[in-house]
Protein backbone atom coordinates (compact mmCIF):
# COMPACT_ATOMS: atom_id res chain seq x y z
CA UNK A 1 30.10 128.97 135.06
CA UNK A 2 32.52 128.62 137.95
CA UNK A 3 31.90 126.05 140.14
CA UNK A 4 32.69 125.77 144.04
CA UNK A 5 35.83 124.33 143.80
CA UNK A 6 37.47 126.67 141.22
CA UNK A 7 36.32 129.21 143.45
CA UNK A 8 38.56 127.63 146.59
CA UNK A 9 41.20 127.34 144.02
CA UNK A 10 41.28 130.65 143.08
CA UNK A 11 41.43 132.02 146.18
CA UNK A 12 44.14 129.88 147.29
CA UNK A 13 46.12 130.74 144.12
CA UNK A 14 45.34 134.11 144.69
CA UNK A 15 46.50 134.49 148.75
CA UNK A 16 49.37 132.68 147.49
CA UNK A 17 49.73 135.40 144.98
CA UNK A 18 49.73 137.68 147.62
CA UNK A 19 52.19 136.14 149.91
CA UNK A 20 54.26 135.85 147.70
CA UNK A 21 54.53 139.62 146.46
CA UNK A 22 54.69 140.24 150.80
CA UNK A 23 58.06 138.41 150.93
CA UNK A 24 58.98 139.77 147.27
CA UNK A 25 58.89 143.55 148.86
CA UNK A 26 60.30 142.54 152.65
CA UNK A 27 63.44 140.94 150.84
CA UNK A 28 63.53 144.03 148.64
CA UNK A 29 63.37 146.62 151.44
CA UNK A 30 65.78 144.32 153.41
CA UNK A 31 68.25 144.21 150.42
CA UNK A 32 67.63 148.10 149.83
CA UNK A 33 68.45 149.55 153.05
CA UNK A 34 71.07 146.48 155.22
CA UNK A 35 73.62 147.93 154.43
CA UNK A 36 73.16 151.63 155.64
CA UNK A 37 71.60 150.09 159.07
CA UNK A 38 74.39 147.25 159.29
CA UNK A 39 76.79 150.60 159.36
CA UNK A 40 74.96 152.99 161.54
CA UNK A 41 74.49 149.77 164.20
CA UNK A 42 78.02 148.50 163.94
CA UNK A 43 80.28 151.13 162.41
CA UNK A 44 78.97 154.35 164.20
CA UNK A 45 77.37 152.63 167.23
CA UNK A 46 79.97 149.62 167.94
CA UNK A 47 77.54 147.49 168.91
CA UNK A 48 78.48 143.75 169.56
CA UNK A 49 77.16 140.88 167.14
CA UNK A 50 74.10 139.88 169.39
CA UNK A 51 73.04 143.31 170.00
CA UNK A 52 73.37 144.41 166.53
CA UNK A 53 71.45 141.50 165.05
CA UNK A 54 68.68 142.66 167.59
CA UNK A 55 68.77 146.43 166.36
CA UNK A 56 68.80 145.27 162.81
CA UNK A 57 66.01 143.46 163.01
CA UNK A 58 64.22 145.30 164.93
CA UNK A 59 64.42 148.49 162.64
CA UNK A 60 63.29 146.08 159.52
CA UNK A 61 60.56 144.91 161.73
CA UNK A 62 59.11 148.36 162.71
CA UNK A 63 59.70 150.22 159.48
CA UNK A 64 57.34 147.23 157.76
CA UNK A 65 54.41 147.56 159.89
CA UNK A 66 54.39 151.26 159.48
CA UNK A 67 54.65 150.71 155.61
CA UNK A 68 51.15 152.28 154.77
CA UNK A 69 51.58 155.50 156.73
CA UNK A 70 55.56 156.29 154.63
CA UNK A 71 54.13 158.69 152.02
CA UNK A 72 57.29 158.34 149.47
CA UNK A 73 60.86 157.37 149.64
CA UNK A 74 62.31 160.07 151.43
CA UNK A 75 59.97 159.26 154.15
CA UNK A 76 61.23 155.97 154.44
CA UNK A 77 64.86 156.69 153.83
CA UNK A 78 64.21 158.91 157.13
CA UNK A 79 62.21 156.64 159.18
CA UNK A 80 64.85 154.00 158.92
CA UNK A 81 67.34 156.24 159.65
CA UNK A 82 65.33 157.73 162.75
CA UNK A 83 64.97 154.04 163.73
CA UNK A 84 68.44 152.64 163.47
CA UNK A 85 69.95 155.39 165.16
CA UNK A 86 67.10 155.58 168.15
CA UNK A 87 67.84 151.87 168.87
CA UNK A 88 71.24 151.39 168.20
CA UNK A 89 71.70 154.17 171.08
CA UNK A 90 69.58 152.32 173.52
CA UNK A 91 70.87 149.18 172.67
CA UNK A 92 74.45 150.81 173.63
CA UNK A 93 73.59 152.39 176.54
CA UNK A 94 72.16 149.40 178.45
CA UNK A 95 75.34 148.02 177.69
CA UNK A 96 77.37 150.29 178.89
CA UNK A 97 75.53 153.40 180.22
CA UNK A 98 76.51 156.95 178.84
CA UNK A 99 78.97 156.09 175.68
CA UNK A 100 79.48 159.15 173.69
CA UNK A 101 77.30 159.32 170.56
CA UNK A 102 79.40 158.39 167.61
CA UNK A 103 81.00 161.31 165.93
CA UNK A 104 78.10 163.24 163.87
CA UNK A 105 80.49 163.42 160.68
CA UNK A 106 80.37 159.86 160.55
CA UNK A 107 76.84 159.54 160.77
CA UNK A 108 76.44 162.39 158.03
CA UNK A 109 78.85 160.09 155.67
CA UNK A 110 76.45 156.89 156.26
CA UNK A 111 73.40 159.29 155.40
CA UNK A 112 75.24 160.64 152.04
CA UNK A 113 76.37 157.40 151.05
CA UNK A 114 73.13 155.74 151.53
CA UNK A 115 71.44 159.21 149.25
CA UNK A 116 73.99 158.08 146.99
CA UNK A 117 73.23 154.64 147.12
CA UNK A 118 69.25 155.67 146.37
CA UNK A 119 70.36 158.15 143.75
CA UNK A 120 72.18 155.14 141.85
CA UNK A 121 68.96 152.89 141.69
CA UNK A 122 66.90 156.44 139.83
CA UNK A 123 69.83 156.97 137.42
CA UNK A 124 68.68 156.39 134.01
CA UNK A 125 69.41 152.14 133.16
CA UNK A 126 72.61 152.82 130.78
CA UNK A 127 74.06 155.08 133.69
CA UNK A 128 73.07 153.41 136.65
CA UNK A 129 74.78 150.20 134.76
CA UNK A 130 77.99 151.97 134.02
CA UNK A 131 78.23 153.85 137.08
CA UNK A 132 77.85 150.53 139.12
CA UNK A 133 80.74 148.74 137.18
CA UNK A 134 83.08 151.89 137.53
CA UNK A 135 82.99 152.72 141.14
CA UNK A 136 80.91 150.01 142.80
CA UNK A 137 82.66 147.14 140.84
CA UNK A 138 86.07 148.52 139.86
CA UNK A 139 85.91 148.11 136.37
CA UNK A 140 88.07 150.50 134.21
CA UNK A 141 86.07 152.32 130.53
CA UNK A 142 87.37 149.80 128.12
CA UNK A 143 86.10 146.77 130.51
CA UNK A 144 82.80 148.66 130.82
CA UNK A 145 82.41 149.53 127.02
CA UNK A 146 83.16 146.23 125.59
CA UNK A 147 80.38 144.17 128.02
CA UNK A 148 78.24 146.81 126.85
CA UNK A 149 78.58 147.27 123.58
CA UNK A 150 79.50 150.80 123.24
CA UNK A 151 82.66 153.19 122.96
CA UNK A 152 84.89 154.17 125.49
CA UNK A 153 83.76 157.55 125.02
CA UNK A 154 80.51 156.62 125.27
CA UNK A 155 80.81 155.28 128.57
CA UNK A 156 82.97 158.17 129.98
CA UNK A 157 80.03 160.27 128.64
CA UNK A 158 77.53 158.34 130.69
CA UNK A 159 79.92 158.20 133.95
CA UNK A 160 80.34 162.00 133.90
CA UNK A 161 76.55 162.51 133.67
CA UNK A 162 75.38 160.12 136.34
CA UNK A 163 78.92 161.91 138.52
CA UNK A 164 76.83 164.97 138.30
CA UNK A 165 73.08 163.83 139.02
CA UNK A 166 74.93 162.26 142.07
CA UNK A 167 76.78 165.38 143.03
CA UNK A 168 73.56 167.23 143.15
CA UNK A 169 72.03 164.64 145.17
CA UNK A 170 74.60 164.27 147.76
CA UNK A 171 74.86 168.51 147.65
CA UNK A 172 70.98 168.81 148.53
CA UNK A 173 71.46 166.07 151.22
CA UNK A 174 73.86 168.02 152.87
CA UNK A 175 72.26 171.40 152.91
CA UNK A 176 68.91 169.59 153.77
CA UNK A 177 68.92 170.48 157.78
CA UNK A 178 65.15 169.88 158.48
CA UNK A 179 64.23 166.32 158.80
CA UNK A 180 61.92 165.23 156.03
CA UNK A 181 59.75 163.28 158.06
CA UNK A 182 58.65 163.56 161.50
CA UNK A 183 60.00 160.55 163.94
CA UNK A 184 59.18 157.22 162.80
């Protein structure tokens, strides 16, 4: 029989439970999607240090609290793209008034590179893992194959199949017009 006090403790373990998996998944979306809004507020928008840090938070800050209502993660791919660019432009025109909109072909890169980016993290493990090392790390085949265990062949076998999922990915991104979610 549980007594009054293991009851208190178990709630406390279990809120701490709790908090703990809230900062787990914060840090994880933080980690997951700084570096596309770091480039859309700095890169594409040229927005100084303070301002950016503002923006950057801000768009973290927003896209959590509307967490529940992001069906999938296309949705949220697109709401934090909505966001980031929405408030890096105001942020850059009460600096400065009417600054022309950074060139669309640049914002179209950040988009594909962050699809890519997404695409890597679905790749099955043994691709994702080589694919990472080849082009995100720099690592030549032999490199790769030896901290892996496997043959050189094996390894350009894996690269050219995760190439192509990514291909595809980055292909339907940029014949994907309509936006996927409505403004976030």
């Amino acid at each position: 029989m549980e007594t009054g006090r293991e009851r208190i403790m178990m709630t406390i373990v279990e809120a701490a439970a709790r908090e703990r998996d809230h900062a787990s998944a914060w840090g994880g979306l933080v980690r997951r999607f700084a570096p596309y809004v770091h480039a859309v507020v700095v890169r594409a928008y040229r927005l100084p240090e303070p301002e950016a840090q503002d923006v950057f938070h801000e768009v973290f800050a927003r896209t959590w609290e509307r967490m529940d209502e992001l069906r999938d993660d296309g949705a949220l791919r697109a709401c934090i793209a909505t966001l980031a660019r929405e408030l890096a432009q105001e942020a850059q025109q009460k600096l400065a008034g009417d600054l022309d909109p950074p060139p669309t072909a640049m914002l179209r890169e950040l988009d594909n590179a962050l699809a890519v980016r997404e695409a890597i993290l679905h790749l099955p493990p043994m691709q994702r893992e080589v694919v990472t090392r080849c082009c995100i790390d720099g690592q030549d085949h032999a490199t790769i194959a030896r901290a892996l265990g496997v043959s050189v062949d094996t390894v350009a076998t894996h690269l050219k199949r995760a190439r192509r999922r990514l291909g595809e990915v980055v292909q339907h991104d940029a014949s994907d017009v309509t936006p996927r979610t409505p403004r976030c």
